[in-house]
C-alpha atoms as a PDB file:
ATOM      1  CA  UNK A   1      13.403 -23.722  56.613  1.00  0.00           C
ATOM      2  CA  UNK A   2       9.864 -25.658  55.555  1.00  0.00           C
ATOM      3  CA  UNK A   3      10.785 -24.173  52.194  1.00  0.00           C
ATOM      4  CA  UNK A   4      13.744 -25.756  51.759  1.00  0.00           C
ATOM      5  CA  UNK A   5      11.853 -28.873  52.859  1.00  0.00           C
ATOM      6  CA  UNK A   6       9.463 -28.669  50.693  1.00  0.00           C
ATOM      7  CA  UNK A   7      11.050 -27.731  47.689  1.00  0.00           C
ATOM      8  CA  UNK A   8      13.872 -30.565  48.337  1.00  0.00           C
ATOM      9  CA  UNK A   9      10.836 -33.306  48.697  1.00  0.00           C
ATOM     10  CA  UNK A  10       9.524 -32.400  45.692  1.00  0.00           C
ATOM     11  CA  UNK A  11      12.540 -32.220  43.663  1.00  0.00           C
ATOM     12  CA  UNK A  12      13.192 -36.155  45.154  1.00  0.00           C
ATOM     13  CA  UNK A  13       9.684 -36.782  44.498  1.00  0.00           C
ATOM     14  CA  UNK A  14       9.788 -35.417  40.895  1.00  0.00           C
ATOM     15  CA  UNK A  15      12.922 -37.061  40.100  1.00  0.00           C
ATOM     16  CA  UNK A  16      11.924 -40.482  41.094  1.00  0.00           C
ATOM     17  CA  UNK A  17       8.276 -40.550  38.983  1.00  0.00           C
ATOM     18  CA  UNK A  18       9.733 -39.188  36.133  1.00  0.00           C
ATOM     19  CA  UNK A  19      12.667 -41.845  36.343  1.00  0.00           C
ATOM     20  CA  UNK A  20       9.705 -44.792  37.199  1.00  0.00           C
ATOM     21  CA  UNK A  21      11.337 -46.050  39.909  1.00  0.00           C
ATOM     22  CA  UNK A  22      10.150 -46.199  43.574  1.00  0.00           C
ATOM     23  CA  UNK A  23       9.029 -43.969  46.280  1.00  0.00           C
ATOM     24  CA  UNK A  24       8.106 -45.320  50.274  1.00  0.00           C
ATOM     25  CA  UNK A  25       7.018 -44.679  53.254  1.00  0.00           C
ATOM     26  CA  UNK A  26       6.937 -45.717  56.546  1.00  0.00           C
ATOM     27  CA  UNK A  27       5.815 -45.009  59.972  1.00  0.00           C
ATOM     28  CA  UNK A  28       5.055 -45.867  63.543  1.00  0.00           C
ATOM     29  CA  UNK A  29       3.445 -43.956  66.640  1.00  0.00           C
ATOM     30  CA  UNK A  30       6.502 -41.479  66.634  1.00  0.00           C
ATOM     31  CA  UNK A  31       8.339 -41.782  63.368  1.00  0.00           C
ATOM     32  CA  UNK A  32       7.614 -40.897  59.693  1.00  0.00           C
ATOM     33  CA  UNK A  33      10.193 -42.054  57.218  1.00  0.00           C
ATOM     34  CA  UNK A  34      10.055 -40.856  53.592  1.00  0.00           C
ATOM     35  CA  UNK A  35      11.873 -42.707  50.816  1.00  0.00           C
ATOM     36  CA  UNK A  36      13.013 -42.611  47.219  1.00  0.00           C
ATOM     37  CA  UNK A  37      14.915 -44.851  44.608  1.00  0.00           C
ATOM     38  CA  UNK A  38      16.545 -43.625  41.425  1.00  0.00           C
ATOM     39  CA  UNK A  39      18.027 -46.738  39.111  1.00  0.00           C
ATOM     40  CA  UNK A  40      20.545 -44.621  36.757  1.00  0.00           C
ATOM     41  CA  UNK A  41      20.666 -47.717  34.490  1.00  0.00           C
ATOM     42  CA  UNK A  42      17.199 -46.224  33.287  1.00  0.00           C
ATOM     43  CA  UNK A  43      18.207 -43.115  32.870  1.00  0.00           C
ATOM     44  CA  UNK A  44      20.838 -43.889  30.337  1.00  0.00           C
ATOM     45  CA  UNK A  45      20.184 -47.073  28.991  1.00  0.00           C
ATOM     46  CA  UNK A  46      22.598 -49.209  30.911  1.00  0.00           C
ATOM     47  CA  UNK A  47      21.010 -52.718  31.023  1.00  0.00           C
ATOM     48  CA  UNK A  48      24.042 -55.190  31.271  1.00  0.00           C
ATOM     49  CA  UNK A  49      24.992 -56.516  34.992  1.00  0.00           C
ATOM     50  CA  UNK A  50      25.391 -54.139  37.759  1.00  0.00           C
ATOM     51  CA  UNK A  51      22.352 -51.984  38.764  1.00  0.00           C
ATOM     52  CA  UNK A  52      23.110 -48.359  39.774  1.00  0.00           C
ATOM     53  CA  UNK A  53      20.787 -46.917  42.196  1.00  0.00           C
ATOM     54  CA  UNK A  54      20.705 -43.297  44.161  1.00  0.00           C
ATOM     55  CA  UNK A  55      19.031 -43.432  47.095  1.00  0.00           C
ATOM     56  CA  UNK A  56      17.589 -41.393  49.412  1.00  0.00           C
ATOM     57  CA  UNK A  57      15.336 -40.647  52.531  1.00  0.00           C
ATOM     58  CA  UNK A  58      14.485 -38.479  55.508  1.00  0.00           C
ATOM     59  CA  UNK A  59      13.324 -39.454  59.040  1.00  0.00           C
ATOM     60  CA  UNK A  60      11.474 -37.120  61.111  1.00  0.00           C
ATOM     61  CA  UNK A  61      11.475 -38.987  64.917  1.00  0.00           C
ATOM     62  CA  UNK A  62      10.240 -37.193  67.749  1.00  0.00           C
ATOM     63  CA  UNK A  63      11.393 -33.620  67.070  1.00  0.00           C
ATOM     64  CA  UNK A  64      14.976 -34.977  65.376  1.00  0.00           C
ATOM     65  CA  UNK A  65      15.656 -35.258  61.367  1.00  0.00           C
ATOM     66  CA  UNK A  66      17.941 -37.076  59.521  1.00  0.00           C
ATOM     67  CA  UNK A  67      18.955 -36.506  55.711  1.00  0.00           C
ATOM     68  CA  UNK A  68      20.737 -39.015  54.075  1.00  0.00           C
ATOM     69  CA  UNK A  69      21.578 -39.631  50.023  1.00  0.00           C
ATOM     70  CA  UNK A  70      23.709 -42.720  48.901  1.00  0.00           C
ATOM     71  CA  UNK A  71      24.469 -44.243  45.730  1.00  0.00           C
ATOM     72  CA  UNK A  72      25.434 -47.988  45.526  1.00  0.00           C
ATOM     73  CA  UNK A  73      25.687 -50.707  42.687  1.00  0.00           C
ATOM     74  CA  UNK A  74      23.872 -53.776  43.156  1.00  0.00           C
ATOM     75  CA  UNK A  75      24.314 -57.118  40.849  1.00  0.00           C
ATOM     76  CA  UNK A  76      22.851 -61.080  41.374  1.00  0.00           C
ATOM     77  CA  UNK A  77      25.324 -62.842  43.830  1.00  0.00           C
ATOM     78  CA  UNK A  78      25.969 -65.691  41.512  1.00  0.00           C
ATOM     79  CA  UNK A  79      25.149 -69.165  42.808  1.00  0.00           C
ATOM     80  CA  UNK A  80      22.086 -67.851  45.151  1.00  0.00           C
ATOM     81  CA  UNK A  81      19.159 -67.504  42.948  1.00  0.00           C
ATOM     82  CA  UNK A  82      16.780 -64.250  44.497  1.00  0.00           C
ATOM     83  CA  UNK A  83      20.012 -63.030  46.107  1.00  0.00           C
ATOM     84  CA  UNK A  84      20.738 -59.412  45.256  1.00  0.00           C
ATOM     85  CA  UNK A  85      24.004 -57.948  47.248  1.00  0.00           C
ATOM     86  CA  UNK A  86      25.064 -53.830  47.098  1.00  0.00           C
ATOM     87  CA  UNK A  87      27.869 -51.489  47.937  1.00  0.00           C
ATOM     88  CA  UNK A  88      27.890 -47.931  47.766  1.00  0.00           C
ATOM     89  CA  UNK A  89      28.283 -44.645  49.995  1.00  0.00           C
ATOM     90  CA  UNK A  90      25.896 -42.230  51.705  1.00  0.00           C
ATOM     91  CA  UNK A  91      25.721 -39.016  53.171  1.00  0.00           C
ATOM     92  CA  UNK A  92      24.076 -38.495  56.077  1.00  0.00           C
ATOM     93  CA  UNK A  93      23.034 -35.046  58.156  1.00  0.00           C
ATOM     94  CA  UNK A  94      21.238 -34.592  61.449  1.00  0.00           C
ATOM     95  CA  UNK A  95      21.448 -31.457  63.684  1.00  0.00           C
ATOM     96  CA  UNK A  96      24.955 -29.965  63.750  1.00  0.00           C
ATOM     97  CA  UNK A  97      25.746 -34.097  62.517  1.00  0.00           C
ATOM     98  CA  UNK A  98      27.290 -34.645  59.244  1.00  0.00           C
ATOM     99  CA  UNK A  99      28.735 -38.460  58.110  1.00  0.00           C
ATOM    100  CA  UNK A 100      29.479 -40.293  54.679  1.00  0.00           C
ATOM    101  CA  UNK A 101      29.121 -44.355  55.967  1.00  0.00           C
ATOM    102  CA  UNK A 102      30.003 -47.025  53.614  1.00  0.00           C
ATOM    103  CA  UNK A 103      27.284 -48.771  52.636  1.00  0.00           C
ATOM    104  CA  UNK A 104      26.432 -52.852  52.500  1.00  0.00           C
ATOM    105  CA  UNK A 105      22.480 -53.909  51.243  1.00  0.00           C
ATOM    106  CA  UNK A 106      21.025 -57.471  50.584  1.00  0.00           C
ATOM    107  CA  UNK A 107      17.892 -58.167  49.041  1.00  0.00           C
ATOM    108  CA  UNK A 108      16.483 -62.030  49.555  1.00  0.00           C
ATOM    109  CA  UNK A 109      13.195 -63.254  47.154  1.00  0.00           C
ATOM    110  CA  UNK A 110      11.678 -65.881  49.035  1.00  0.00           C
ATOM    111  CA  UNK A 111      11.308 -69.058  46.926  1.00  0.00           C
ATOM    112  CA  UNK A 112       7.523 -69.614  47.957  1.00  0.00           C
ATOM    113  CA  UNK A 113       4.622 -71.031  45.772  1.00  0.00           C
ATOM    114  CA  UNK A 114       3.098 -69.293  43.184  1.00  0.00           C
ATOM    115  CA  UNK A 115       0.023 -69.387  44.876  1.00  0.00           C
ATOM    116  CA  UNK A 116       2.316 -66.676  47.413  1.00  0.00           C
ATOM    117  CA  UNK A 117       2.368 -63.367  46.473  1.00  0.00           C
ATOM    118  CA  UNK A 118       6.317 -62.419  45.882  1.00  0.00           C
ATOM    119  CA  UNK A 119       7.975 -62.065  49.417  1.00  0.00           C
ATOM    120  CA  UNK A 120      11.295 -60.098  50.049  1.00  0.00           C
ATOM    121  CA  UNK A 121      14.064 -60.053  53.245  1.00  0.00           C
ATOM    122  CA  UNK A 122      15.991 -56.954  52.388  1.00  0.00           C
ATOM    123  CA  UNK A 123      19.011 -55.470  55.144  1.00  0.00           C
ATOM    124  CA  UNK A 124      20.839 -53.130  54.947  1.00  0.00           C
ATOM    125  CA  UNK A 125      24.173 -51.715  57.411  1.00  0.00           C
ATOM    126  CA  UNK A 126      25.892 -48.397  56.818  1.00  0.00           C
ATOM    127  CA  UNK A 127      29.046 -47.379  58.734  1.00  0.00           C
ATOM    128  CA  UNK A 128      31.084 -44.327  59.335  1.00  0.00           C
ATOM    129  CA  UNK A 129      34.108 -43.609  61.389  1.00  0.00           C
ATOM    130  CA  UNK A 130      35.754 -40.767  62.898  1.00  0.00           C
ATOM    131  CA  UNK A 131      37.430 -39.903  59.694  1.00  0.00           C
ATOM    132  CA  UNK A 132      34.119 -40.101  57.767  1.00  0.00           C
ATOM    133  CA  UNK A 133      32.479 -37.899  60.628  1.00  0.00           C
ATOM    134  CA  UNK A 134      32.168 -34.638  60.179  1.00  0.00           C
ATOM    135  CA  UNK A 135      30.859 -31.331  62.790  1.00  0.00           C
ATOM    136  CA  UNK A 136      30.394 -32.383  65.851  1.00  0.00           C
ATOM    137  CA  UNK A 137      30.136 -36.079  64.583  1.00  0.00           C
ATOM    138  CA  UNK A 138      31.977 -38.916  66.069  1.00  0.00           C
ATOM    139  CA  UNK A 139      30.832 -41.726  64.283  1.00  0.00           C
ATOM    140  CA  UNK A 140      27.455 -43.006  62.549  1.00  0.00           C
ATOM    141  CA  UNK A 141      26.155 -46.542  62.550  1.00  0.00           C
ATOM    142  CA  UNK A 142      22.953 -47.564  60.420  1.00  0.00           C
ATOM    143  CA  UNK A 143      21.438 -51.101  61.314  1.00  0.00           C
ATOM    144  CA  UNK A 144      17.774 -52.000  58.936  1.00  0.00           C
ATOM    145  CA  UNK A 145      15.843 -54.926  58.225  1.00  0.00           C
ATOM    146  CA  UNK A 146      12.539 -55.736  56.692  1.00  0.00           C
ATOM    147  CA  UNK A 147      10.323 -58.034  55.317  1.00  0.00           C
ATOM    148  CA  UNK A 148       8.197 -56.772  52.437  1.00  0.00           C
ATOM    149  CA  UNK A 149       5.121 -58.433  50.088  1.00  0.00           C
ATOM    150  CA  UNK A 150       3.952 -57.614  46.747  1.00  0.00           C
ATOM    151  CA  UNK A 151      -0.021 -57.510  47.257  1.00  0.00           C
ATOM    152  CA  UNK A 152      -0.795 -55.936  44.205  1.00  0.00           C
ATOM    153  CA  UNK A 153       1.799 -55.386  41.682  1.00  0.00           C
ATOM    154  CA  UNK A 154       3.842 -52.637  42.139  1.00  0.00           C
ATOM    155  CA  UNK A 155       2.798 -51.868  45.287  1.00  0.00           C
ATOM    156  CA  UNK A 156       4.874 -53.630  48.121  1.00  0.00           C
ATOM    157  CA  UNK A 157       3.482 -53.610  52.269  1.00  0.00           C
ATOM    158  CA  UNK A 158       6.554 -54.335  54.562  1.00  0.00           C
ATOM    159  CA  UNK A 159       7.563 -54.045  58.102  1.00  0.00           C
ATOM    160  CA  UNK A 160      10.891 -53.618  58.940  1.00  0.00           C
ATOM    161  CA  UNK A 161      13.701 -52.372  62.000  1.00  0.00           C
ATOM    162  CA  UNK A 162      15.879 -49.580  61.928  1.00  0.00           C
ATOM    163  CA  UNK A 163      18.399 -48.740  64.835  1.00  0.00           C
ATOM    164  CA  UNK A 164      20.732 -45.568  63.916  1.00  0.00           C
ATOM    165  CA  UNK A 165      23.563 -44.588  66.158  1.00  0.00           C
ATOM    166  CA  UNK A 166      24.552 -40.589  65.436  1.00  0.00           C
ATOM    167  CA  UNK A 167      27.141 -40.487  68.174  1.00  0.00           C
ATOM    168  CA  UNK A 168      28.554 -37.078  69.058  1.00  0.00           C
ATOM    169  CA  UNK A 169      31.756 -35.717  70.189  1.00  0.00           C
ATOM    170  CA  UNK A 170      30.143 -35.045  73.515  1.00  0.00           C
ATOM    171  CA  UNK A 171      27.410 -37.549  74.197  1.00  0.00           C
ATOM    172  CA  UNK A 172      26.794 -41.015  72.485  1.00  0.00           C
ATOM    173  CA  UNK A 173      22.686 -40.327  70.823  1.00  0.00           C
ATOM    174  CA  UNK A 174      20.330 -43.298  69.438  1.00  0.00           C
ATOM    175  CA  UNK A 175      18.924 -41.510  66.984  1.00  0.00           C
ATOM    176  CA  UNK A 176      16.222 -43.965  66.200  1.00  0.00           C
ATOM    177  CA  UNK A 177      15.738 -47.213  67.202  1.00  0.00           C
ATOM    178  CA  UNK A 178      12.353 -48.844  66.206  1.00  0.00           C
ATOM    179  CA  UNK A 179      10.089 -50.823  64.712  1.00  0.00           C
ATOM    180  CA  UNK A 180       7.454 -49.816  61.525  1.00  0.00           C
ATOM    181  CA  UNK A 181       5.308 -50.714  59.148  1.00  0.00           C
ATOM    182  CA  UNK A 182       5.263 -48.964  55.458  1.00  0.00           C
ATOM    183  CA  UNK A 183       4.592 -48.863  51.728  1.00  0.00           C
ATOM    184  CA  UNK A 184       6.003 -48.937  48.732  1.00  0.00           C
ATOM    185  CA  UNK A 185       5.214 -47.966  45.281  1.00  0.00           C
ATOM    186  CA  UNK A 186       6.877 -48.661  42.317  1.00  0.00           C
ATOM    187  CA  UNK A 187       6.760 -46.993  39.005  1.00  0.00           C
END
């Protein structure tokens, strides 16, 4: 099993520093999240509108993990300057817990001073229902926010909010709710 780990963290690892993208972390007294960000437009050259991106990211939290992988394009919401909006569709597993949520992300630059290192509002809410559940899965709800600066560049300190619902056929499970602080680095 810690194989299978191991060898699926590095291929996500590998995959995102060859591609320069982004890889994060985050964590809090109980939880450690890992994260990753592929942009395909990279990849093959794709530099007009709409930004591709694979995503994804596993949450160990107290004893429980969670594996999910989404891909989702993202494009400037015209007439908001900073505003970057996404849809897309993820995967998710968990213990005998298997959904694919639809996906909606926003990313807000703050318009702050120069003299103010860049500031971003990102959230982020993921949905599944019974007919997108699958194993003992009822339905899966994903709620995130977080606030993130650019200290040094390319290397982004936030702190965000997660609450994910994996409800069960049986019983109704919080599978996380918290708060956390993290890093990211970007390649």
């Amino acid at each position: 099993m810690y194989f299978k780990k191991i060898l699926l963290g590095s291929f996500l690892l590998g995959g995102v520093l060859s591609a320069q993208n982004a890889v994060s972390l985050n964590i809090n007294n109980e939880d450690a999240e890992l994260q990753t960000s592929l942009n395909f437009n990279d990849m093959i050259g794709y530099a007009d509108g709409t930004s591709y991106t694979l995503d994804a990211n596993y949450l160990h939290s107290d004893g429980d993990n969670l594996f999910g992988i989404g891909l989702s394009g993202e494009n400037q919401l015209q007439g908001v300057y900073g505003l970057r909006v996404g849809l897309g569709i993820k995967a998710v597993f968990a213990d005998e817990f298997a959904a694919v949520p639809f996906l909606a992300k926003a990313a807000y630059t703050l318009p702050l001073t120069d003299a103010i290192p860049t500031t971003t509002l990102e959230m982020s809410f993921a949905y599944a229902p019974e007919i997108l559940s699958f194993n003992e899965a009822e339905d899966y709800t994903e709620f995130r926010t977080q606030l993130g600066m650019e200290v040094v560049p390319n290397i982004q300190l936030y702190t965000g909010y997660r609450n994910i619902d994996t409800d069960y056929k049986a019983v109704d499970h919080t599978f996380n709710e918290s708060f956390y602080l993290g890093m990211k680095l970007s390649f």
